[in-house]
PDB file of N, CA and C in Angstrom:
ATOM      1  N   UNK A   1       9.727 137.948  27.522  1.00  0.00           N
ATOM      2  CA  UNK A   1       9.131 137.322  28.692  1.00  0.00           C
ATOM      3  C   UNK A   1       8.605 138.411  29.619  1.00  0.00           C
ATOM      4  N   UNK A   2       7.379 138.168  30.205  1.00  0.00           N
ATOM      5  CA  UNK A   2       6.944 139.090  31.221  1.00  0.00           C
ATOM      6  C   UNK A   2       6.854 138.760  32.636  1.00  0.00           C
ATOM      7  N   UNK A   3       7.826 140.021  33.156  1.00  0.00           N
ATOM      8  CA  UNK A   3       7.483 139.303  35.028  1.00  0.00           C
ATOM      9  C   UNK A   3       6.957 140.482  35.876  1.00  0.00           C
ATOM     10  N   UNK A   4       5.482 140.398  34.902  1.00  0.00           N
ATOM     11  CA  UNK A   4       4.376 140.732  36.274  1.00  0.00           C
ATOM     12  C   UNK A   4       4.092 140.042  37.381  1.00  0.00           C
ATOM     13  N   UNK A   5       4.675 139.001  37.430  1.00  0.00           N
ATOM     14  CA  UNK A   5       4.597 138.031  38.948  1.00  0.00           C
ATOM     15  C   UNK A   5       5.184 138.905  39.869  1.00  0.00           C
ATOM     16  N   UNK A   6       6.516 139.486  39.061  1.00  0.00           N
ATOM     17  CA  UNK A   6       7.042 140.387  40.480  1.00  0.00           C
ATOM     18  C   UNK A   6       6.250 140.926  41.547  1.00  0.00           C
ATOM     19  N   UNK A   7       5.653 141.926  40.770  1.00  0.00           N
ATOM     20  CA  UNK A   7       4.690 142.792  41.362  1.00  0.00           C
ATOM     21  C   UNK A   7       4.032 142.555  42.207  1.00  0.00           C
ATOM     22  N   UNK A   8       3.162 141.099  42.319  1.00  0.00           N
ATOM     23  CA  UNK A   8       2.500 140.561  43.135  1.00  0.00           C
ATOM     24  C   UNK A   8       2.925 140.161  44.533  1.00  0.00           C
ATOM     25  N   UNK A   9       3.961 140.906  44.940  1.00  0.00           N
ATOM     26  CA  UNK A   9       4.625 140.662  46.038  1.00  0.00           C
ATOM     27  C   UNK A   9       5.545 141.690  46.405  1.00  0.00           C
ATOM     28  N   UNK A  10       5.602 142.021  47.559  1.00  0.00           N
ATOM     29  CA  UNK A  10       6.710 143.436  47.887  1.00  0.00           C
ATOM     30  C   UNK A  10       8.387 143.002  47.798  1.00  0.00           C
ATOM     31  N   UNK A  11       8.952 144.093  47.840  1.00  0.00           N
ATOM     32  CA  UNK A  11      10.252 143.864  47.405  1.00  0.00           C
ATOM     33  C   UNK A  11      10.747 143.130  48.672  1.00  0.00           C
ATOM     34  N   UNK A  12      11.930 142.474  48.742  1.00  0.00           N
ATOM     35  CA  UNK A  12      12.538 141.705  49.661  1.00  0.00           C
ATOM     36  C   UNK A  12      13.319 142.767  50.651  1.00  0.00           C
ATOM     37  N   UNK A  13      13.069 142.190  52.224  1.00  0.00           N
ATOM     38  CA  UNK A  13      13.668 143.022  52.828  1.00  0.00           C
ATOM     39  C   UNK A  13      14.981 143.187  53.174  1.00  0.00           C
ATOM     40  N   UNK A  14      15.810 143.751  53.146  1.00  0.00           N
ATOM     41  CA  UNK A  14      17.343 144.302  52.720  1.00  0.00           C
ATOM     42  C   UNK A  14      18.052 143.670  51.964  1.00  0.00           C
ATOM     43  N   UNK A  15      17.167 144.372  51.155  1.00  0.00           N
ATOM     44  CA  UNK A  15      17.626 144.261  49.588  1.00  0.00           C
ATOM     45  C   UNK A  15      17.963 145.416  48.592  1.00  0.00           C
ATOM     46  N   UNK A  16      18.905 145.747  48.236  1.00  0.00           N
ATOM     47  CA  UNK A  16      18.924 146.800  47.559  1.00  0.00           C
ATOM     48  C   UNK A  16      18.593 147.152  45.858  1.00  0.00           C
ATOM     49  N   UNK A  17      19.046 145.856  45.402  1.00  0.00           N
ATOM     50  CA  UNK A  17      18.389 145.913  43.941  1.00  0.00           C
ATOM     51  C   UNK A  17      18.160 144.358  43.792  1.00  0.00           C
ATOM     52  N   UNK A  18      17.599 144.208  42.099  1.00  0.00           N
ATOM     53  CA  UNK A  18      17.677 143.079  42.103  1.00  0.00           C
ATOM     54  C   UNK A  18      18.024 142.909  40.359  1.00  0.00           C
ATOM     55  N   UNK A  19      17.729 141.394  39.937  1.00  0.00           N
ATOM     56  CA  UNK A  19      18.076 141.757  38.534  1.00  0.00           C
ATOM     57  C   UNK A  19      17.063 140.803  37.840  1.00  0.00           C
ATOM     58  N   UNK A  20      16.802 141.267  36.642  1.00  0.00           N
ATOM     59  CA  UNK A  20      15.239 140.700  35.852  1.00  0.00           C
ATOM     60  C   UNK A  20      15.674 141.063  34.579  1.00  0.00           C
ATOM     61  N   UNK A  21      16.040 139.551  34.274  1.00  0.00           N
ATOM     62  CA  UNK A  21      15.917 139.281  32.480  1.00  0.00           C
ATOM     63  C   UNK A  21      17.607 140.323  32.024  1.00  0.00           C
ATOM     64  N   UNK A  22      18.814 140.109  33.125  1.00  0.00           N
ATOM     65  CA  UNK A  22      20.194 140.614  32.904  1.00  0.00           C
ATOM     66  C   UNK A  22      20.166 141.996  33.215  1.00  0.00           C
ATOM     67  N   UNK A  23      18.932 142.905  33.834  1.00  0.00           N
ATOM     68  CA  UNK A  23      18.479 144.338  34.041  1.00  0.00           C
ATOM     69  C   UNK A  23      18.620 144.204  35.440  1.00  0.00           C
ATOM     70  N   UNK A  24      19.489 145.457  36.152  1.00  0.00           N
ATOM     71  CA  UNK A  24      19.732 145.933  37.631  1.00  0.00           C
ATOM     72  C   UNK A  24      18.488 146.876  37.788  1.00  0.00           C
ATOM     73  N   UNK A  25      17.790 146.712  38.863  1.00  0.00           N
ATOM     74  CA  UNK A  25      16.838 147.332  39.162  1.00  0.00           C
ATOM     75  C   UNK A  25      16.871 147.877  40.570  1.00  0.00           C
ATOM     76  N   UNK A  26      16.869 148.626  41.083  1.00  0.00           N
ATOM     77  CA  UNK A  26      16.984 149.682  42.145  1.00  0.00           C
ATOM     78  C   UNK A  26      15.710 149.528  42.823  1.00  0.00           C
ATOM     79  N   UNK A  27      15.757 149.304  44.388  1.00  0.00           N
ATOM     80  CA  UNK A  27      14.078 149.348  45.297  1.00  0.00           C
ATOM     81  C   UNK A  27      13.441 150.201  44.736  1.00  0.00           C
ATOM     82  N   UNK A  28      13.923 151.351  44.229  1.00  0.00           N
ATOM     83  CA  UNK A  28      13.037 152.819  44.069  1.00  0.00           C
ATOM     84  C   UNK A  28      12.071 152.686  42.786  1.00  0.00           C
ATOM     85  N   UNK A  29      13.179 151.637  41.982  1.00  0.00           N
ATOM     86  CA  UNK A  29      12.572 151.979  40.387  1.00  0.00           C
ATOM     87  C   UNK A  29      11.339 150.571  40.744  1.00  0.00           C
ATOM     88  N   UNK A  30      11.808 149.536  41.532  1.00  0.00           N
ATOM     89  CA  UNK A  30      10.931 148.871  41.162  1.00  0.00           C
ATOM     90  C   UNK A  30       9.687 148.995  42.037  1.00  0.00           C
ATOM     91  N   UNK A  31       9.561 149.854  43.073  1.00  0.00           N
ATOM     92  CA  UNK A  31       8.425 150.525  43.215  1.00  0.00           C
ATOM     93  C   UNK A  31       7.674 151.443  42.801  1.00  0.00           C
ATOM     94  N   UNK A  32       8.171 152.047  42.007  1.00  0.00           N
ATOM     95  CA  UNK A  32       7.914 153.087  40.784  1.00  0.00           C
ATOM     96  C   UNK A  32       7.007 152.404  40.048  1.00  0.00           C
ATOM     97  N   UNK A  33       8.067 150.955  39.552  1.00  0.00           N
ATOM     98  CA  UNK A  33       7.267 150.275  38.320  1.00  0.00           C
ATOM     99  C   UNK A  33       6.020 149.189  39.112  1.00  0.00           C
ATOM    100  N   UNK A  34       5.856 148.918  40.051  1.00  0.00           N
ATOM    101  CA  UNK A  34       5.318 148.580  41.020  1.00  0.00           C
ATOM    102  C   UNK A  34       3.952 148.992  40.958  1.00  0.00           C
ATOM    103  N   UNK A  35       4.283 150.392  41.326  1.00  0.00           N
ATOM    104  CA  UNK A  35       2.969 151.436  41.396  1.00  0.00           C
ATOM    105  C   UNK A  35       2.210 151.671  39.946  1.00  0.00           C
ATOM    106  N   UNK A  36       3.098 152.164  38.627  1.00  0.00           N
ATOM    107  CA  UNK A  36       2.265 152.379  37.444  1.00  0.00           C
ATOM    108  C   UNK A  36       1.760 151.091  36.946  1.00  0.00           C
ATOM    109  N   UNK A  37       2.803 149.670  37.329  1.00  0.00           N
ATOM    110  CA  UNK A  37       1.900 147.841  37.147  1.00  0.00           C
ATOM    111  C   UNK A  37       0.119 147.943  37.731  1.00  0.00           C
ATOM    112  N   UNK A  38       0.177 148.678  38.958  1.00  0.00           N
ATOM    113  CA  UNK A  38      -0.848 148.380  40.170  1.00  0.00           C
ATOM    114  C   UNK A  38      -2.193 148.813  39.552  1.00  0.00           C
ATOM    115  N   UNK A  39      -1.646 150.034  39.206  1.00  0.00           N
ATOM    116  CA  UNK A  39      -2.701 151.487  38.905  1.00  0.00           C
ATOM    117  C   UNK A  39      -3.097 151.231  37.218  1.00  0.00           C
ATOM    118  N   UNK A  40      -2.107 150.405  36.193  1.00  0.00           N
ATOM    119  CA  UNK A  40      -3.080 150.097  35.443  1.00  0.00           C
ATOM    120  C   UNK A  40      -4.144 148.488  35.077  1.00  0.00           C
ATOM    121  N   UNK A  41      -3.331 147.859  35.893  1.00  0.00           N
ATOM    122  CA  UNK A  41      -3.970 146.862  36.188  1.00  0.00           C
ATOM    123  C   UNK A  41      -5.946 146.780  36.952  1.00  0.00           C
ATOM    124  N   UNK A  42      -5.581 147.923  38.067  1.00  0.00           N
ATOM    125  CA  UNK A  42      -6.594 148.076  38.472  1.00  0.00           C
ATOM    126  C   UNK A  42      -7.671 148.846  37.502  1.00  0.00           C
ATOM    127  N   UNK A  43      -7.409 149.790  36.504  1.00  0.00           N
ATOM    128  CA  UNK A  43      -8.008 150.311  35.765  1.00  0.00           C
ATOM    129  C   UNK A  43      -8.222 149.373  34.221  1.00  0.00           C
ATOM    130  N   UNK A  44      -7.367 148.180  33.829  1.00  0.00           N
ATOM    131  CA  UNK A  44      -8.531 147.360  33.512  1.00  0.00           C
ATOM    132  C   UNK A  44      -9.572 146.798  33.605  1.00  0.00           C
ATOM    133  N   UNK A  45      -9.018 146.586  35.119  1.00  0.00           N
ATOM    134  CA  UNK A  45     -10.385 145.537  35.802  1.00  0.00           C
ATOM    135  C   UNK A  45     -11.505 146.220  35.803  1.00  0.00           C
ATOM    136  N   UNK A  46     -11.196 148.162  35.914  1.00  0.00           N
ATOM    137  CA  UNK A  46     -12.527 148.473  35.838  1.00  0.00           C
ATOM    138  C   UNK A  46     -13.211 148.175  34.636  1.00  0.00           C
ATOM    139  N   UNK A  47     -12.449 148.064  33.485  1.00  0.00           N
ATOM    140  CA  UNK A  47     -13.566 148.498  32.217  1.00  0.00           C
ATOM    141  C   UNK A  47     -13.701 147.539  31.723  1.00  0.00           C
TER     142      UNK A  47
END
């Protein structure tokens, strides 16, 4: 299952992690994964 929906929305505020598909995820990582979602998304759209 894919939850690129996440992405489409900023992380919740005081919140420290969260969990996706039984996986603990950390604010940091999921802005991490956030950012490389963003940056290739946008570089489909270019081509």
């Amino acid at each position: 299952m894919k939850y690129n929906y996440l992405f489409d929305s900023d992380f919740p505020p005081g919140v420290a992690s969260v969990f996706v598909g039984g996986e603990k995820i950390s604010k940091e990582e999921f802005l991490k994964l956030k950012k490389k979602y963003l940056k290739k998304r946008k570089h489909q759209n270019e081509s």
